[in-house]
C-alpha atoms as a PDB file:
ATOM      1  CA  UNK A   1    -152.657  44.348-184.237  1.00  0.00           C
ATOM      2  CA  UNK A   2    -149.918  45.522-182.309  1.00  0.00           C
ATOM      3  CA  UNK A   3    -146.323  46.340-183.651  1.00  0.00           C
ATOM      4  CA  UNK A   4    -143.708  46.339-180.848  1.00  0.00           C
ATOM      5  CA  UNK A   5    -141.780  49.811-180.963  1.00  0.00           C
ATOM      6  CA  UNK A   6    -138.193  50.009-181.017  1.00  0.00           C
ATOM      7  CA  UNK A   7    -135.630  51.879-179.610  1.00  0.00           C
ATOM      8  CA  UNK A   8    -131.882  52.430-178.957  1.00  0.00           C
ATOM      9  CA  UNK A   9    -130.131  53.566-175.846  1.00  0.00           C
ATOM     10  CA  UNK A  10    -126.194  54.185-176.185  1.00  0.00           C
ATOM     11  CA  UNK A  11    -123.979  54.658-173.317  1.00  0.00           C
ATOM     12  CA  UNK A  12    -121.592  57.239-174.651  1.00  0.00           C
ATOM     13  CA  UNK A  13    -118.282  57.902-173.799  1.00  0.00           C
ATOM     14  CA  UNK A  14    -117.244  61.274-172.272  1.00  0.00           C
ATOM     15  CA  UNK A  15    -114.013  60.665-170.724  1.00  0.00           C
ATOM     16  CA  UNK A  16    -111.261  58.367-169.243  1.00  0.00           C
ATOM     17  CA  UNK A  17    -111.803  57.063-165.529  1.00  0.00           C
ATOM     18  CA  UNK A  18    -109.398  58.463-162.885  1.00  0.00           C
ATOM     19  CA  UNK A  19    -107.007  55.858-161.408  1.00  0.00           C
ATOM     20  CA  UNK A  20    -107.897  56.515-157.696  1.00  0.00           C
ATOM     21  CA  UNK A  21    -104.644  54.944-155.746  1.00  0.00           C
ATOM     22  CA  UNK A  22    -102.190  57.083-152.894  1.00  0.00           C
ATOM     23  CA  UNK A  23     -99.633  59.172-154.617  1.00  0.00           C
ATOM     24  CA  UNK A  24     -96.011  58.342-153.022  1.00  0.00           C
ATOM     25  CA  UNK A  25     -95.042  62.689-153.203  1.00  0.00           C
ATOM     26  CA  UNK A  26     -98.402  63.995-151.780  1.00  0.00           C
ATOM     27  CA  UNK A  27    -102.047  63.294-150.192  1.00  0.00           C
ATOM     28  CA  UNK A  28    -103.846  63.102-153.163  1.00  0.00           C
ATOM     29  CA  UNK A  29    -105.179  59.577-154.587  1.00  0.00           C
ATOM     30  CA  UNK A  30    -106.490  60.850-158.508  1.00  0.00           C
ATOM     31  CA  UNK A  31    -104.555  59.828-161.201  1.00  0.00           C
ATOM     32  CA  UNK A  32    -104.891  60.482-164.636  1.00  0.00           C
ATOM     33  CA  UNK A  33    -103.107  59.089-167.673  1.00  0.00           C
ATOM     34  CA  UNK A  34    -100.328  61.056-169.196  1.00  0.00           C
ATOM     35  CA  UNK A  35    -100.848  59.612-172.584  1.00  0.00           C
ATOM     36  CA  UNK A  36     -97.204  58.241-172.378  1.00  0.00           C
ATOM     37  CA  UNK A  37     -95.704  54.310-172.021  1.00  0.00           C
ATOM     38  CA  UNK A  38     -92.052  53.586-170.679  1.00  0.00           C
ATOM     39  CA  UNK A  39     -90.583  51.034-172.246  1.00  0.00           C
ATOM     40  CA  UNK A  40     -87.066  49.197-170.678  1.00  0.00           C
ATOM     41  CA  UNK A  41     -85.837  46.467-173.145  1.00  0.00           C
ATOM     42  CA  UNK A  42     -83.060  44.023-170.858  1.00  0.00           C
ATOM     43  CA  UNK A  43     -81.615  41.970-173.564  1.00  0.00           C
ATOM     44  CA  UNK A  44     -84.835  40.167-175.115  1.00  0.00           C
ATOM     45  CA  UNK A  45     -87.109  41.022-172.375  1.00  0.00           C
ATOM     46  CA  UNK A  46     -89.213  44.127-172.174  1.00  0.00           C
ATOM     47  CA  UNK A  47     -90.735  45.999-169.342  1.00  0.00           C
ATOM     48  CA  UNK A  48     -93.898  48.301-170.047  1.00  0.00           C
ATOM     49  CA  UNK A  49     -95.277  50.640-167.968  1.00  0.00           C
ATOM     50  CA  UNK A  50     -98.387  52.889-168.127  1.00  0.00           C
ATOM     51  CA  UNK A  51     -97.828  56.603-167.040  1.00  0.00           C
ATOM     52  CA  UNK A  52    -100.103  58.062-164.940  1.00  0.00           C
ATOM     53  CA  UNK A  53    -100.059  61.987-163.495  1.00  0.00           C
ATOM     54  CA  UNK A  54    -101.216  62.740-159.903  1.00  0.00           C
ATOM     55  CA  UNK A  55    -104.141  65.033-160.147  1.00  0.00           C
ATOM     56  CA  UNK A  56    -102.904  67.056-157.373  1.00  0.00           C
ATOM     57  CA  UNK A  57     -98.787  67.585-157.533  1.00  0.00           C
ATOM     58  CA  UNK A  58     -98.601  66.631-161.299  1.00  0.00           C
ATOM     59  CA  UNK A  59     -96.017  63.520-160.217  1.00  0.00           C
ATOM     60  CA  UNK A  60     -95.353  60.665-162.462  1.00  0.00           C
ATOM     61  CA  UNK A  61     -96.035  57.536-161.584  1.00  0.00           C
ATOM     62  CA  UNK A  62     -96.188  53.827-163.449  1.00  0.00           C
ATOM     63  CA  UNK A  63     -98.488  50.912-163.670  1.00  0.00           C
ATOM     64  CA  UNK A  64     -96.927  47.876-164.979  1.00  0.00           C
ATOM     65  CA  UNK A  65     -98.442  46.359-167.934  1.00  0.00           C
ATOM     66  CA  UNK A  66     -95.205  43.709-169.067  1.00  0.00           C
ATOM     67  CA  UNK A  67     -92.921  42.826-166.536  1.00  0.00           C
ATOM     68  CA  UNK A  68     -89.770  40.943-168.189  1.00  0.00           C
ATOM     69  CA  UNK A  69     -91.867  39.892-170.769  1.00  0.00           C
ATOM     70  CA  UNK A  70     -89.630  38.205-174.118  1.00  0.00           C
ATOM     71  CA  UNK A  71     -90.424  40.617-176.582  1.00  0.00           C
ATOM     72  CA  UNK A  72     -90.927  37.999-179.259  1.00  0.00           C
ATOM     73  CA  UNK A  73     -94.076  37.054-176.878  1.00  0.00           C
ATOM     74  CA  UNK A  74     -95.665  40.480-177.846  1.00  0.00           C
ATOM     75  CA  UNK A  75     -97.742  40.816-181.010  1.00  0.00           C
ATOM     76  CA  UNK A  76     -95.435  43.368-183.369  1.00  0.00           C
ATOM     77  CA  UNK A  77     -98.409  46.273-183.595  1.00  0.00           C
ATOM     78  CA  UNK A  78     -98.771  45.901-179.820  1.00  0.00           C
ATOM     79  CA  UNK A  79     -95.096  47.053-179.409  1.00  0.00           C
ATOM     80  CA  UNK A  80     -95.484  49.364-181.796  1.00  0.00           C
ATOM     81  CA  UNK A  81     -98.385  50.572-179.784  1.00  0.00           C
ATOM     82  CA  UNK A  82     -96.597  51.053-176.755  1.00  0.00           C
ATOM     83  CA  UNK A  83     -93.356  52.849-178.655  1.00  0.00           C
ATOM     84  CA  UNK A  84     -95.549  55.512-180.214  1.00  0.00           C
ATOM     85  CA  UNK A  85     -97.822  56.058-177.516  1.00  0.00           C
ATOM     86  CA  UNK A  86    -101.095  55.013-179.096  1.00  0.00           C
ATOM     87  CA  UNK A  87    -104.115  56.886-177.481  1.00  0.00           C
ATOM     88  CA  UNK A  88    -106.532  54.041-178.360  1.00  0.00           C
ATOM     89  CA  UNK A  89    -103.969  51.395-176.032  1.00  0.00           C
ATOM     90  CA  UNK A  90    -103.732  54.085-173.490  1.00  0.00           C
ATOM     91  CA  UNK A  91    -107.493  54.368-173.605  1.00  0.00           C
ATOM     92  CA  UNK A  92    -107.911  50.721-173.495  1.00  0.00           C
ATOM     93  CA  UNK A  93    -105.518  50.021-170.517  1.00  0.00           C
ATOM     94  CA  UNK A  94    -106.724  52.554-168.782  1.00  0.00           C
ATOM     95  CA  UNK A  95    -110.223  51.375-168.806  1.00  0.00           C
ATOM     96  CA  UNK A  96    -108.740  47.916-167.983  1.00  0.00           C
ATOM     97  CA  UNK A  97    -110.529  46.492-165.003  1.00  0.00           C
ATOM     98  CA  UNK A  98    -107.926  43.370-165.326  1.00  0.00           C
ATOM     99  CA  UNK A  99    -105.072  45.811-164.854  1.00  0.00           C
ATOM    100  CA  UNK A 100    -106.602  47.592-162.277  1.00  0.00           C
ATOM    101  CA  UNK A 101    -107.072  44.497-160.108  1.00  0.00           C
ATOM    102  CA  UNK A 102    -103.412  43.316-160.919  1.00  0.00           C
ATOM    103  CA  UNK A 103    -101.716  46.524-159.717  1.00  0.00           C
ATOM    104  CA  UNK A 104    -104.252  47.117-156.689  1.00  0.00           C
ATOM    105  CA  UNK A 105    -106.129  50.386-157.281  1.00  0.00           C
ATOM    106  CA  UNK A 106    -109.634  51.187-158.723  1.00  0.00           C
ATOM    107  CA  UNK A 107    -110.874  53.339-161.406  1.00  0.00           C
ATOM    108  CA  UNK A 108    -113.643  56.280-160.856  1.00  0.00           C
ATOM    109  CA  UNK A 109    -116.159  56.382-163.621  1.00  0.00           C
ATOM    110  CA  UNK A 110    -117.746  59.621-162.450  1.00  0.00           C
ATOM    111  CA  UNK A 111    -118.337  61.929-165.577  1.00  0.00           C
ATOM    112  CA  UNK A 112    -117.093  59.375-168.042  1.00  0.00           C
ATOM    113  CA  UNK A 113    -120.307  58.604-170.033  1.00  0.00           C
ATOM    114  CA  UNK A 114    -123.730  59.850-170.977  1.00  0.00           C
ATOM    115  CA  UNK A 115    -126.808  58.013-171.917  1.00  0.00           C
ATOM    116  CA  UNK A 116    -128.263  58.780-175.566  1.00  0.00           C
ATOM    117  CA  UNK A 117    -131.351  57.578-176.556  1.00  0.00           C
ATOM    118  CA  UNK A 118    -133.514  57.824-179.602  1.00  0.00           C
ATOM    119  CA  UNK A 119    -136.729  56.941-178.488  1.00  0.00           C
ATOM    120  CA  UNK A 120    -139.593  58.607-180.502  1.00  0.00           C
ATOM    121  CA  UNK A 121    -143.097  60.205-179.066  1.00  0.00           C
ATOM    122  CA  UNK A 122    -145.189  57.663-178.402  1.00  0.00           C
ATOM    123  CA  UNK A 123    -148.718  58.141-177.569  1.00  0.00           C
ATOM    124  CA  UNK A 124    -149.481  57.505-173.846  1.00  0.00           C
ATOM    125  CA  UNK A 125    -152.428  54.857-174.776  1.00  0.00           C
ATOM    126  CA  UNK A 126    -150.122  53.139-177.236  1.00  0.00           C
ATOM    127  CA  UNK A 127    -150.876  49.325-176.005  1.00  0.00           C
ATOM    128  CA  UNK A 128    -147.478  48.052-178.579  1.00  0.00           C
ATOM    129  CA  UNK A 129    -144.403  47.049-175.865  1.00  0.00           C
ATOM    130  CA  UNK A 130    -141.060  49.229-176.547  1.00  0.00           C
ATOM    131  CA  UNK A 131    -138.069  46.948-176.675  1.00  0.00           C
ATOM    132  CA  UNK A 132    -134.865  48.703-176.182  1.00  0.00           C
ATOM    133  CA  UNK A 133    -131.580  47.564-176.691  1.00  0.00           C
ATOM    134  CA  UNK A 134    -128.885  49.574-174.636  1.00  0.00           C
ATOM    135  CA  UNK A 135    -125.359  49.247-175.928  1.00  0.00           C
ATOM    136  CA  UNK A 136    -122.186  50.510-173.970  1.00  0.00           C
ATOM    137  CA  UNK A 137    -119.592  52.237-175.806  1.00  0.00           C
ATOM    138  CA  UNK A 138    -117.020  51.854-172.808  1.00  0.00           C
ATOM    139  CA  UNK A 139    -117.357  49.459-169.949  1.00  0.00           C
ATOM    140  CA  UNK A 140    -118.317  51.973-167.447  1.00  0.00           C
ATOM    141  CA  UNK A 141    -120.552  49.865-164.343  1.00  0.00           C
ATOM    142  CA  UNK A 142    -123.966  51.770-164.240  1.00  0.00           C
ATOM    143  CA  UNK A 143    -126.642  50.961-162.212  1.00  0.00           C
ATOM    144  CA  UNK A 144    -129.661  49.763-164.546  1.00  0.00           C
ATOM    145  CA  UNK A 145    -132.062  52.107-162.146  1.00  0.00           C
ATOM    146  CA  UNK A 146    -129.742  54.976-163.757  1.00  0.00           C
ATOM    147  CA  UNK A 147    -130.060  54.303-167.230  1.00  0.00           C
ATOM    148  CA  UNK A 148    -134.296  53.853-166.919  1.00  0.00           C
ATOM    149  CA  UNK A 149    -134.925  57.078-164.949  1.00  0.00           C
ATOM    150  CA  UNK A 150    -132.436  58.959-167.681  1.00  0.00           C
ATOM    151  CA  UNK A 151    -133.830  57.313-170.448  1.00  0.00           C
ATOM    152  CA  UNK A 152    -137.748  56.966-169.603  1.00  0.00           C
ATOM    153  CA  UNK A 153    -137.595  60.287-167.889  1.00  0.00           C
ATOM    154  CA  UNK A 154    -139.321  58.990-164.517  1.00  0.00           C
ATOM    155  CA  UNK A 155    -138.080  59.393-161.068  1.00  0.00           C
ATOM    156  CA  UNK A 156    -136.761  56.527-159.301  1.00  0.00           C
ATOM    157  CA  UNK A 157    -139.933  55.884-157.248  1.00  0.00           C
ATOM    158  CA  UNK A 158    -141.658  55.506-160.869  1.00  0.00           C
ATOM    159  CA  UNK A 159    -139.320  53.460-162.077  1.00  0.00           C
ATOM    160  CA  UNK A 160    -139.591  50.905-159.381  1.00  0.00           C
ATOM    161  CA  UNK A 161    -143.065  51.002-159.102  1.00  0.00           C
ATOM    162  CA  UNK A 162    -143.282  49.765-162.714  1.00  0.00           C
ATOM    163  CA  UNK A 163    -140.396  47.053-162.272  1.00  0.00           C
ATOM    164  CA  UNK A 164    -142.733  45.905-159.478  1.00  0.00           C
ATOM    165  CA  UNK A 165    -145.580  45.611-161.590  1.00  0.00           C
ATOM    166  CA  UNK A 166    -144.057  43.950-164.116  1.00  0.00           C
ATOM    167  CA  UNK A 167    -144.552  46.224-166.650  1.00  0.00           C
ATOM    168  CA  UNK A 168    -140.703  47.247-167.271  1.00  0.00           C
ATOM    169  CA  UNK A 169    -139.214  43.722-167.847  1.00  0.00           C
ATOM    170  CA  UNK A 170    -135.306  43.182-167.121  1.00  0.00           C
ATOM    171  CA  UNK A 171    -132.691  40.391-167.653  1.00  0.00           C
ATOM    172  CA  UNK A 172    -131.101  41.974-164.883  1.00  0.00           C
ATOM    173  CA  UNK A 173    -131.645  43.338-161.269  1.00  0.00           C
ATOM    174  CA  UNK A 174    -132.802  46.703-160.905  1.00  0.00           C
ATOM    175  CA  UNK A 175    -129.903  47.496-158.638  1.00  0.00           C
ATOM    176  CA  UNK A 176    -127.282  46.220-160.833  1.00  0.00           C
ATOM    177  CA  UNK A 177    -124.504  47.776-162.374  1.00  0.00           C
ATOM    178  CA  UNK A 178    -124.300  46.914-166.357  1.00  0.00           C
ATOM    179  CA  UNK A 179    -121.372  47.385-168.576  1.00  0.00           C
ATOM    180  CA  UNK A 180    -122.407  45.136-171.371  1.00  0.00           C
ATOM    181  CA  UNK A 181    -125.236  45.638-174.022  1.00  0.00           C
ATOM    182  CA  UNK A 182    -128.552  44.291-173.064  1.00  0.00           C
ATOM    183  CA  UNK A 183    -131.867  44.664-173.582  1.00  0.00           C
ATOM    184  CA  UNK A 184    -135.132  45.230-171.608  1.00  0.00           C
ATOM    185  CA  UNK A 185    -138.455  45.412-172.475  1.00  0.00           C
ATOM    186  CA  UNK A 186    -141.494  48.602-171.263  1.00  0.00           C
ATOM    187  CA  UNK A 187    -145.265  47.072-171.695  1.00  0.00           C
ATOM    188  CA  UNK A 188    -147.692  49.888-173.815  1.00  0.00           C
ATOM    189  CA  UNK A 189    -150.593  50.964-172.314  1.00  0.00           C
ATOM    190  CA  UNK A 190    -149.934  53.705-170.376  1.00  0.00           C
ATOM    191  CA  UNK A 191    -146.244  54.342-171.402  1.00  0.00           C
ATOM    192  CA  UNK A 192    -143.978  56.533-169.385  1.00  0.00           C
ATOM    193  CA  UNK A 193    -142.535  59.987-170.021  1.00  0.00           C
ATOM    194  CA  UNK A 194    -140.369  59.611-173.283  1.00  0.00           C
ATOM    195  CA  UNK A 195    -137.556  61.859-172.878  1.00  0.00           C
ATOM    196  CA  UNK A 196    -138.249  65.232-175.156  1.00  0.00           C
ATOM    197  CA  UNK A 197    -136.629  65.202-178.589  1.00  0.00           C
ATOM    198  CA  UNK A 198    -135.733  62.688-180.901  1.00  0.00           C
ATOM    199  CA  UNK A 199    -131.961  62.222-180.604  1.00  0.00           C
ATOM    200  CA  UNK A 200    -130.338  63.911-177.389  1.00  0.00           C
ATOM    201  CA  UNK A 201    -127.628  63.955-174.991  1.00  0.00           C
ATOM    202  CA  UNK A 202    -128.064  62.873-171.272  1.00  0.00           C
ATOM    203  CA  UNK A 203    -124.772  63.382-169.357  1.00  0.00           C
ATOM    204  CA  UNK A 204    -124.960  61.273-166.176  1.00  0.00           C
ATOM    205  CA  UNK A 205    -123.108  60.383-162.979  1.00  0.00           C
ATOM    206  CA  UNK A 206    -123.261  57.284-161.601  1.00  0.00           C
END
């Protein structure tokens, strides 16, 4: 009888995403977070800001996060947050797609993960389906084509050929980009190319 084989694929974080948006001292348009907030407090409102550093003349610049906001409003370990420059809410707001939207520029996600995977040896006449479940660590958008040629080893043309087939099964299009954890399914048989090594590292660009 078969036993369906199991396996799990996590997208890894390697770094921040660059704020791409025009810098108002120079021609460059990469940003990268300065690990700082600015806070203004106006009676009982508060202003917060973000502080971002152009990649190319090292200017400051800010990204509103509260604008005038009554600082009762804001949950007491948020503030505190912002006051002692927290690196997991300047990670978080700078992976904000929401904020990104609200202040007009886009984030880069080149560099910023890499796919690990864990899937065993199998033999290539194995007829038992692998399931894998891939799980994101950050919400980086990566193509599902990506992920299956890094993590199955197989070129792209492979890779579609077997989507076509039916034999890799997806709950989403091949030409997708994912940021949430899902899960897919590769029919046995004649399995692909398992990546060499038990546990390992892919870094990838997207």
């Amino acid at each position: 009888m078969n036993t369906c084989r199991k396996a799990l694929w996590a997208v890894r974080e390697s770094g921040l995403p660059t704020v791409v948006k025009p810098c108002t001292d120079c021609s460059g348009t990469r940003h990268h977070p300065s690990g700082k907030f600015r806070l203004n407090a106006n009676g009982k409102l508060l202003d917060v800001w973000l502080l971002l550093c152009c990649a190319a003349c090292g200017r400051t610049s800010k990204v509103p996060v509260h604008e005038r906001v009554r600082v009762q409003s804001l949950e007491r370990a948020r503030r505190r947050a912002y006051e002692t420059n927290d690196p997991a809410m300047v990670r978080e707001l700078t992976m904000s797609a929401s904020l990104a939207a609200k202040n007009g520029y886009r984030l880069d996600w080149t560099g910023t993960w890499e796919l690990e995977t864990d899937t065993p040896c199998h033999s290539p006449d194995d007829p038992a389906p692998l399931t894998v479940l891939i799980s994101f660590e950050l919400p980086a958008p990566v193509r599902v084509e990506r992920l299956l040629t890094l993590g199955l080893g197989l070129s792209r043309a492979e890779v579609r050929r077997m989507v076509a087939d039916g034999r890799i099964r997806l709950p989403l299009a091949l030409d997708a980009k994912a940021h949430q954890d899902f899960q897919l399914t590769v029919d046995g048989g004649r399995s692909p190319r398992p990546p060499p090594g038990a546990r390992h590292r892919r870094p990838a660009w997207i």
